[in-house]
C-alpha atoms as a PDB file:
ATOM      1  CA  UNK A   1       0.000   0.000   0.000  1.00  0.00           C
ATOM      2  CA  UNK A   2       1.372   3.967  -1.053  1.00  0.00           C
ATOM      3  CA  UNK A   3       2.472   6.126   1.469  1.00  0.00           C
ATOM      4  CA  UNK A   4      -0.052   8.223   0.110  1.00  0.00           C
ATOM      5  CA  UNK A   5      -3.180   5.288   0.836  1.00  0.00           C
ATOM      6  CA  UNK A   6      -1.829   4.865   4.185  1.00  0.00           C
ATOM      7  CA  UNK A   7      -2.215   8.134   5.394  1.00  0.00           C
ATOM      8  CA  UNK A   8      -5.854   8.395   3.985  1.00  0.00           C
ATOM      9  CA  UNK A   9      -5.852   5.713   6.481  1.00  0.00           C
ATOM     10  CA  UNK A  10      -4.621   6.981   9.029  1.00  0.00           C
ATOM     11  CA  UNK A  11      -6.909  10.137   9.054  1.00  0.00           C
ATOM     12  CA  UNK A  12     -10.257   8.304   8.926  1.00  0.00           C
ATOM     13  CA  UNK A  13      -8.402   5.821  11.369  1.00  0.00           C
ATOM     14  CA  UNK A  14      -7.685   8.761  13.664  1.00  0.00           C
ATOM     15  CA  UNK A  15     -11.323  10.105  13.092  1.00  0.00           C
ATOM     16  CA  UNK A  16     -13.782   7.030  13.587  1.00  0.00           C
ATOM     17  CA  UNK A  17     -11.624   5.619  16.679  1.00  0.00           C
ATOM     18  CA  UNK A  18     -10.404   8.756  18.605  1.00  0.00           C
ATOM     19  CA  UNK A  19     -13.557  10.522  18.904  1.00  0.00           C
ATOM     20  CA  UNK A  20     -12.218  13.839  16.817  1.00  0.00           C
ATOM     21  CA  UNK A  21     -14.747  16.333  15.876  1.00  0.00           C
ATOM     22  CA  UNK A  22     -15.668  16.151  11.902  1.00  0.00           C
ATOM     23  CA  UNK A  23     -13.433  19.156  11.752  1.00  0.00           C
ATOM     24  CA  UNK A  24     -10.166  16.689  12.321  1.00  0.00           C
ATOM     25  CA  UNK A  25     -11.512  15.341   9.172  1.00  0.00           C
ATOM     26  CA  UNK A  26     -11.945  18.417   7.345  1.00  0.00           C
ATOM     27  CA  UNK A  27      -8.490  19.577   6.891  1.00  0.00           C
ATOM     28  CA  UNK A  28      -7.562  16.396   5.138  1.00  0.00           C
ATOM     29  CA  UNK A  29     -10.130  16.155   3.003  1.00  0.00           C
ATOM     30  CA  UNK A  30      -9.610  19.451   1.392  1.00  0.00           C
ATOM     31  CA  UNK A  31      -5.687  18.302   0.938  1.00  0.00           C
ATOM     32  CA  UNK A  32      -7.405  15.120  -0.785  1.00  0.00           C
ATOM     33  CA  UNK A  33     -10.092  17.182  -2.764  1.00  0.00           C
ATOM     34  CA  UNK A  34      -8.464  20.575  -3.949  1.00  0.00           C
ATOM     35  CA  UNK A  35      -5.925  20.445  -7.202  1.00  0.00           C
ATOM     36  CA  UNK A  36      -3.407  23.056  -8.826  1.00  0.00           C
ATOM     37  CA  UNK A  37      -4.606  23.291 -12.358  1.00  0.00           C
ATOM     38  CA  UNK A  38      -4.877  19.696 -13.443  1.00  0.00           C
ATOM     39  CA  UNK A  39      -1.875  18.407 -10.743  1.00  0.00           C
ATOM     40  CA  UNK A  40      -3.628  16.383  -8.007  1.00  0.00           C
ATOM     41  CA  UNK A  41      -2.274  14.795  -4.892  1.00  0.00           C
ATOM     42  CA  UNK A  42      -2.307  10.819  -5.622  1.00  0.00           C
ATOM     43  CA  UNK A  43      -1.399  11.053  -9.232  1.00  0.00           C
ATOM     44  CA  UNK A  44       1.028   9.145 -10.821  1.00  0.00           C
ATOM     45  CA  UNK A  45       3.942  10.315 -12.101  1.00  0.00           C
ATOM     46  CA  UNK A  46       4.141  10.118 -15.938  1.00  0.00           C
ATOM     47  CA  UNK A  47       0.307  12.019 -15.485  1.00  0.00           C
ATOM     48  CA  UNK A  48       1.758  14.593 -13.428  1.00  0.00           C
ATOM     49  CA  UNK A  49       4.700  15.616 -15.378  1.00  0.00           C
ATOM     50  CA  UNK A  50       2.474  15.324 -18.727  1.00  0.00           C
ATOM     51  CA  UNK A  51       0.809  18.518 -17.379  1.00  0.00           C
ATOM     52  CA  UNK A  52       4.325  20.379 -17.915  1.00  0.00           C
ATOM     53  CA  UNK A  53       6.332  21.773 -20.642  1.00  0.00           C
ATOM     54  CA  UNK A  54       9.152  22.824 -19.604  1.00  0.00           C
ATOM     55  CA  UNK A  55      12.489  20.408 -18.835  1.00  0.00           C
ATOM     56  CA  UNK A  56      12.644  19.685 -14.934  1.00  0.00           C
ATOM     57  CA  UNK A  57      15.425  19.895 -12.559  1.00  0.00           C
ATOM     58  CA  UNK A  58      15.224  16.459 -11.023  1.00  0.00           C
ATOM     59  CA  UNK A  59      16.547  15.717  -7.804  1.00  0.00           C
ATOM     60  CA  UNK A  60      17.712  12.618  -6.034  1.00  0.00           C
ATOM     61  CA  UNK A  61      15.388  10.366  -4.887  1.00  0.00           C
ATOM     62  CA  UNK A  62      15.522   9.982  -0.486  1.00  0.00           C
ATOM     63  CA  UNK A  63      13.903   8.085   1.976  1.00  0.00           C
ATOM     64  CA  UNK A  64      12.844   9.985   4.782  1.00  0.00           C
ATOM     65  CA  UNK A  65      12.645   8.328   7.853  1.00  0.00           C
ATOM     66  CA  UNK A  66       9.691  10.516   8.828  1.00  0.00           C
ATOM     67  CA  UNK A  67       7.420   8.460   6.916  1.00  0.00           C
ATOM     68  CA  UNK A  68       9.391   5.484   5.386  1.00  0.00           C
ATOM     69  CA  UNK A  69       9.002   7.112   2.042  1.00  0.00           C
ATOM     70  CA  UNK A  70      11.357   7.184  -1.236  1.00  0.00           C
ATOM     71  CA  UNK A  71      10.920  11.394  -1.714  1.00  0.00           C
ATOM     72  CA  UNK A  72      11.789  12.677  -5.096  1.00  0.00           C
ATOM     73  CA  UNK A  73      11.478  16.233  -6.312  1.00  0.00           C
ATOM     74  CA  UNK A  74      10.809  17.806  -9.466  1.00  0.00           C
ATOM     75  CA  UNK A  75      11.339  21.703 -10.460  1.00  0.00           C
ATOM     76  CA  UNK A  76      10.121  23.639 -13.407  1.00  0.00           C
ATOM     77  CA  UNK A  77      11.276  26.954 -12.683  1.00  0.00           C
ATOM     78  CA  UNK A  78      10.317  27.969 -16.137  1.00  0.00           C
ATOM     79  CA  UNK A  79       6.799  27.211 -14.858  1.00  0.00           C
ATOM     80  CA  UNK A  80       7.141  28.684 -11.348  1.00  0.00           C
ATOM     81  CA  UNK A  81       6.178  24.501 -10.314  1.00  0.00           C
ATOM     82  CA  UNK A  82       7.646  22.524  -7.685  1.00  0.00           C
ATOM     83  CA  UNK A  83       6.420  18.909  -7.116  1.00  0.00           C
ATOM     84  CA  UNK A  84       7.340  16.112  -4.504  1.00  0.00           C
ATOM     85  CA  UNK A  85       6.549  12.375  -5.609  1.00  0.00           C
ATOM     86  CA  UNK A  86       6.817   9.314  -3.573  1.00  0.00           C
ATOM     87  CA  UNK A  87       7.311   5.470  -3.363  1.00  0.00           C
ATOM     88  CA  UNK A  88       7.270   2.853  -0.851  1.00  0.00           C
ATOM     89  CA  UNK A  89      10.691   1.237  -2.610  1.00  0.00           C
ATOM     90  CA  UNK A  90      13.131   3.004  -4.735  1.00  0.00           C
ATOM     91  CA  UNK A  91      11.436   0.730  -7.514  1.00  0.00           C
ATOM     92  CA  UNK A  92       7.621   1.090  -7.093  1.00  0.00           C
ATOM     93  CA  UNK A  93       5.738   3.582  -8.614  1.00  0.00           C
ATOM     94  CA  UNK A  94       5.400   7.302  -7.503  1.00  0.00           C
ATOM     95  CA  UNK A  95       2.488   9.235  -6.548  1.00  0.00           C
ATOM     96  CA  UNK A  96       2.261  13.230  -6.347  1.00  0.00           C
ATOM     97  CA  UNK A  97       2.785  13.962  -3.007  1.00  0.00           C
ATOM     98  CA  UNK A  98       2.913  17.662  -2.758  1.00  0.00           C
ATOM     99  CA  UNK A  99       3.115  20.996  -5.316  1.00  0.00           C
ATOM    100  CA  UNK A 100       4.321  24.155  -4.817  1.00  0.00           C
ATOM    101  CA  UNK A 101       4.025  26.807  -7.175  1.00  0.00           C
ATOM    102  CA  UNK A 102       5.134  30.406  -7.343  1.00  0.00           C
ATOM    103  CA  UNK A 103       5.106  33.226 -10.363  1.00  0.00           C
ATOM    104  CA  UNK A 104       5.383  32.647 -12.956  1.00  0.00           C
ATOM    105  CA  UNK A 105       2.707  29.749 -12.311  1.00  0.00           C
ATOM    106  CA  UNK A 106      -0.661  29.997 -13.994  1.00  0.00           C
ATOM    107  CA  UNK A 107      -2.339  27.325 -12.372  1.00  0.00           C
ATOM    108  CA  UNK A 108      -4.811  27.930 -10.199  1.00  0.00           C
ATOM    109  CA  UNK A 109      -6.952  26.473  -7.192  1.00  0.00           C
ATOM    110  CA  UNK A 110     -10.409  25.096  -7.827  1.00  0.00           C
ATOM    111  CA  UNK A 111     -11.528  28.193  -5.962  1.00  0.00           C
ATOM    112  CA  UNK A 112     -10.007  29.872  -8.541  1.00  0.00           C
ATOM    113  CA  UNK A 113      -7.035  31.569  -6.307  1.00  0.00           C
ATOM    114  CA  UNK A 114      -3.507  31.906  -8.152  1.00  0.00           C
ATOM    115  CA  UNK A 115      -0.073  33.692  -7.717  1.00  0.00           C
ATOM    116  CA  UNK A 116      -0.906  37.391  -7.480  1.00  0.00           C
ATOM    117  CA  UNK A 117      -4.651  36.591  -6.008  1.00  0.00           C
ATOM    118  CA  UNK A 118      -5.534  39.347  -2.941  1.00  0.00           C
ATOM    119  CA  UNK A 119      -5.227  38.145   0.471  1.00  0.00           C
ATOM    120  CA  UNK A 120      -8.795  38.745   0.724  1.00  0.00           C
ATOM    121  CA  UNK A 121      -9.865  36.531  -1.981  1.00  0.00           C
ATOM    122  CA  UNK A 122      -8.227  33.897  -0.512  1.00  0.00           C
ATOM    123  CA  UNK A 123      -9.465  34.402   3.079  1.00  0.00           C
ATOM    124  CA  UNK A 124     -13.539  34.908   1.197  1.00  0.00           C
ATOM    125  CA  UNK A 125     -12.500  31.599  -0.555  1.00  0.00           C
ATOM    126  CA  UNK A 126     -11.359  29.450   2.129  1.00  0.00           C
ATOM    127  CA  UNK A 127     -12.751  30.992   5.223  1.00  0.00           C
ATOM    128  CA  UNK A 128     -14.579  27.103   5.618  1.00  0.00           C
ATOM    129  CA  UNK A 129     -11.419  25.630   5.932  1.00  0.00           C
ATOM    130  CA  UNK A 130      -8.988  28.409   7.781  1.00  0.00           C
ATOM    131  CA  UNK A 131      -7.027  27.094  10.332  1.00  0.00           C
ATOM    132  CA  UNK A 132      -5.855  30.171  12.661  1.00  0.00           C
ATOM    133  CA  UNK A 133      -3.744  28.459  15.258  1.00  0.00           C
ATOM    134  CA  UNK A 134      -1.444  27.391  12.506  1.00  0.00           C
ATOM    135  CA  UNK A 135      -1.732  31.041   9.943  1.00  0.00           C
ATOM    136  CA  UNK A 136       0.350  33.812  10.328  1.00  0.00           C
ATOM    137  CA  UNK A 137      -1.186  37.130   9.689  1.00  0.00           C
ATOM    138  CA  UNK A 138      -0.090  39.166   6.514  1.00  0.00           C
ATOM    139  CA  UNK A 139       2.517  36.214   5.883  1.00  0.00           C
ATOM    140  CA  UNK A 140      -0.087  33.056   5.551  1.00  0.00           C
ATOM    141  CA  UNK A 141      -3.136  31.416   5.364  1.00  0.00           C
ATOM    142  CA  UNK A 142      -3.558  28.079   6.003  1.00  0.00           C
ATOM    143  CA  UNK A 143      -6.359  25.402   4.694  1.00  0.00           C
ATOM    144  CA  UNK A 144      -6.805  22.949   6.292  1.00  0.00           C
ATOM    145  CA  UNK A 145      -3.823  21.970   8.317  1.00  0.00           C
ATOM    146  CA  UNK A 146       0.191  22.090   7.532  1.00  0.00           C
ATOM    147  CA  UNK A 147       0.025  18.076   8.479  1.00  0.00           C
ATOM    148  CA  UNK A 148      -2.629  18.163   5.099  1.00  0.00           C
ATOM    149  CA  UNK A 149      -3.711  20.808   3.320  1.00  0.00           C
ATOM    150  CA  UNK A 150      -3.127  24.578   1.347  1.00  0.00           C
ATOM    151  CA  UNK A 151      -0.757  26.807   2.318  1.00  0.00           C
ATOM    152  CA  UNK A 152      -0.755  30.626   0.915  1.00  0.00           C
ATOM    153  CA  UNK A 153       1.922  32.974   1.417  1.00  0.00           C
ATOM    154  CA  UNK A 154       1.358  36.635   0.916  1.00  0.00           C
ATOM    155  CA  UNK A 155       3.827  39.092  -0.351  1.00  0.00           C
ATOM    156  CA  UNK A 156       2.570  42.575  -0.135  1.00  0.00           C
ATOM    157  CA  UNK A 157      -0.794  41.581   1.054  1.00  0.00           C
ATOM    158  CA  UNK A 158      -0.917  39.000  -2.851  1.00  0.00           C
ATOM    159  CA  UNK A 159      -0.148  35.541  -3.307  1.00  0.00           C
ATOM    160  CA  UNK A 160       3.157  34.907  -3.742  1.00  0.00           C
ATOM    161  CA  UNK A 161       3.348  30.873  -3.109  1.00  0.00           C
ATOM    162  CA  UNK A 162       0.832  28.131  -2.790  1.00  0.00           C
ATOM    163  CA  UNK A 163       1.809  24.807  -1.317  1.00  0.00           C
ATOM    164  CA  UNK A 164      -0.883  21.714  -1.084  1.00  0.00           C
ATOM    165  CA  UNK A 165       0.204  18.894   0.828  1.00  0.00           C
ATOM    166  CA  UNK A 166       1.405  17.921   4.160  1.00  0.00           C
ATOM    167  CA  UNK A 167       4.161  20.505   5.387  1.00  0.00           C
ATOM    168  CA  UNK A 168       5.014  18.747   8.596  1.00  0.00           C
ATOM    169  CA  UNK A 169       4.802  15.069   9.466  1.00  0.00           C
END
């Protein structure tokens, strides 16, 4: 089973048997639900980097000890994308973990936030889903969670970065 599958587990796991208010459940469904343009979390490789043009800067493939995980990363700074695949062996196939993007990126959220979008869009946008304990005022906005979800970061009050995925383990 991916890396990817288990922790889908794991959060309904965490959910059903713990007690955790639907909320707990919340921040990693959006992470599950929400896309960049046509990148999704879960996708394979060969889909993901179809969605790209440009020739990546491809870096070595890790295993984390965090997670168990083979991590490899992908860069298309022509494209302003970032994107994190991984593997339960060096061998198996790899799934889209987690994307960053930053200008010049097109892509967009399904809520229809991109790189240059107003803070306030994005707060009108994802107010359902804002986690405040973990944001930091005029700097970011977090979905969801940083253990699952997306992560805006504002330069001069715009969005200047999006991350989906899990920024902490």
């Amino acid at each position: 089973m991916m890396i990817f599958n288990k922790l889908v587990v794991f959060a309904a796991v965490l959910v059903c048997c713990t007690g955790l208010p639907a909320s707990a459940a919340d921040e990693f469904a959006l992470m599950h639900a929400e896309s960049l343009g046509p990148l999704k979390l879960g996708q394979g490789k060969k889909e993901a980097l179809a969605n790209l043009q440009s020739k990546p800067r491809v870096g070595r493939m890790e295993e984390w000890a965090a997670d168990g995980g083979v991590h490899q990363r992908f860069d298309f700074p022509a494209e302003g994308v970032s994107l994190s695949f991984v593997s339960d062996t060096r061998r198996s196939p790899q799934q889209l973990d987690s994307i960053r993007i930053r200008a010049p990126s097109s892509l967009t959220t399904k809520a229809g936030i991109h790189i240059g979008s107003a803070s306030a869009e994005v707060a009108k946008a994802y107010r359902a889903h804002f986690n405040k304990e973990e944001s930091q005022p005029g700097q970011t906005f977090v979905a969801g969670s940083i253990y699952g979800g997306l992560i805006f970061s504002f330069k001069a009050d715009k969005v200047d970065q999006i991350f989906l995925g899990a920024a902490a383990e």
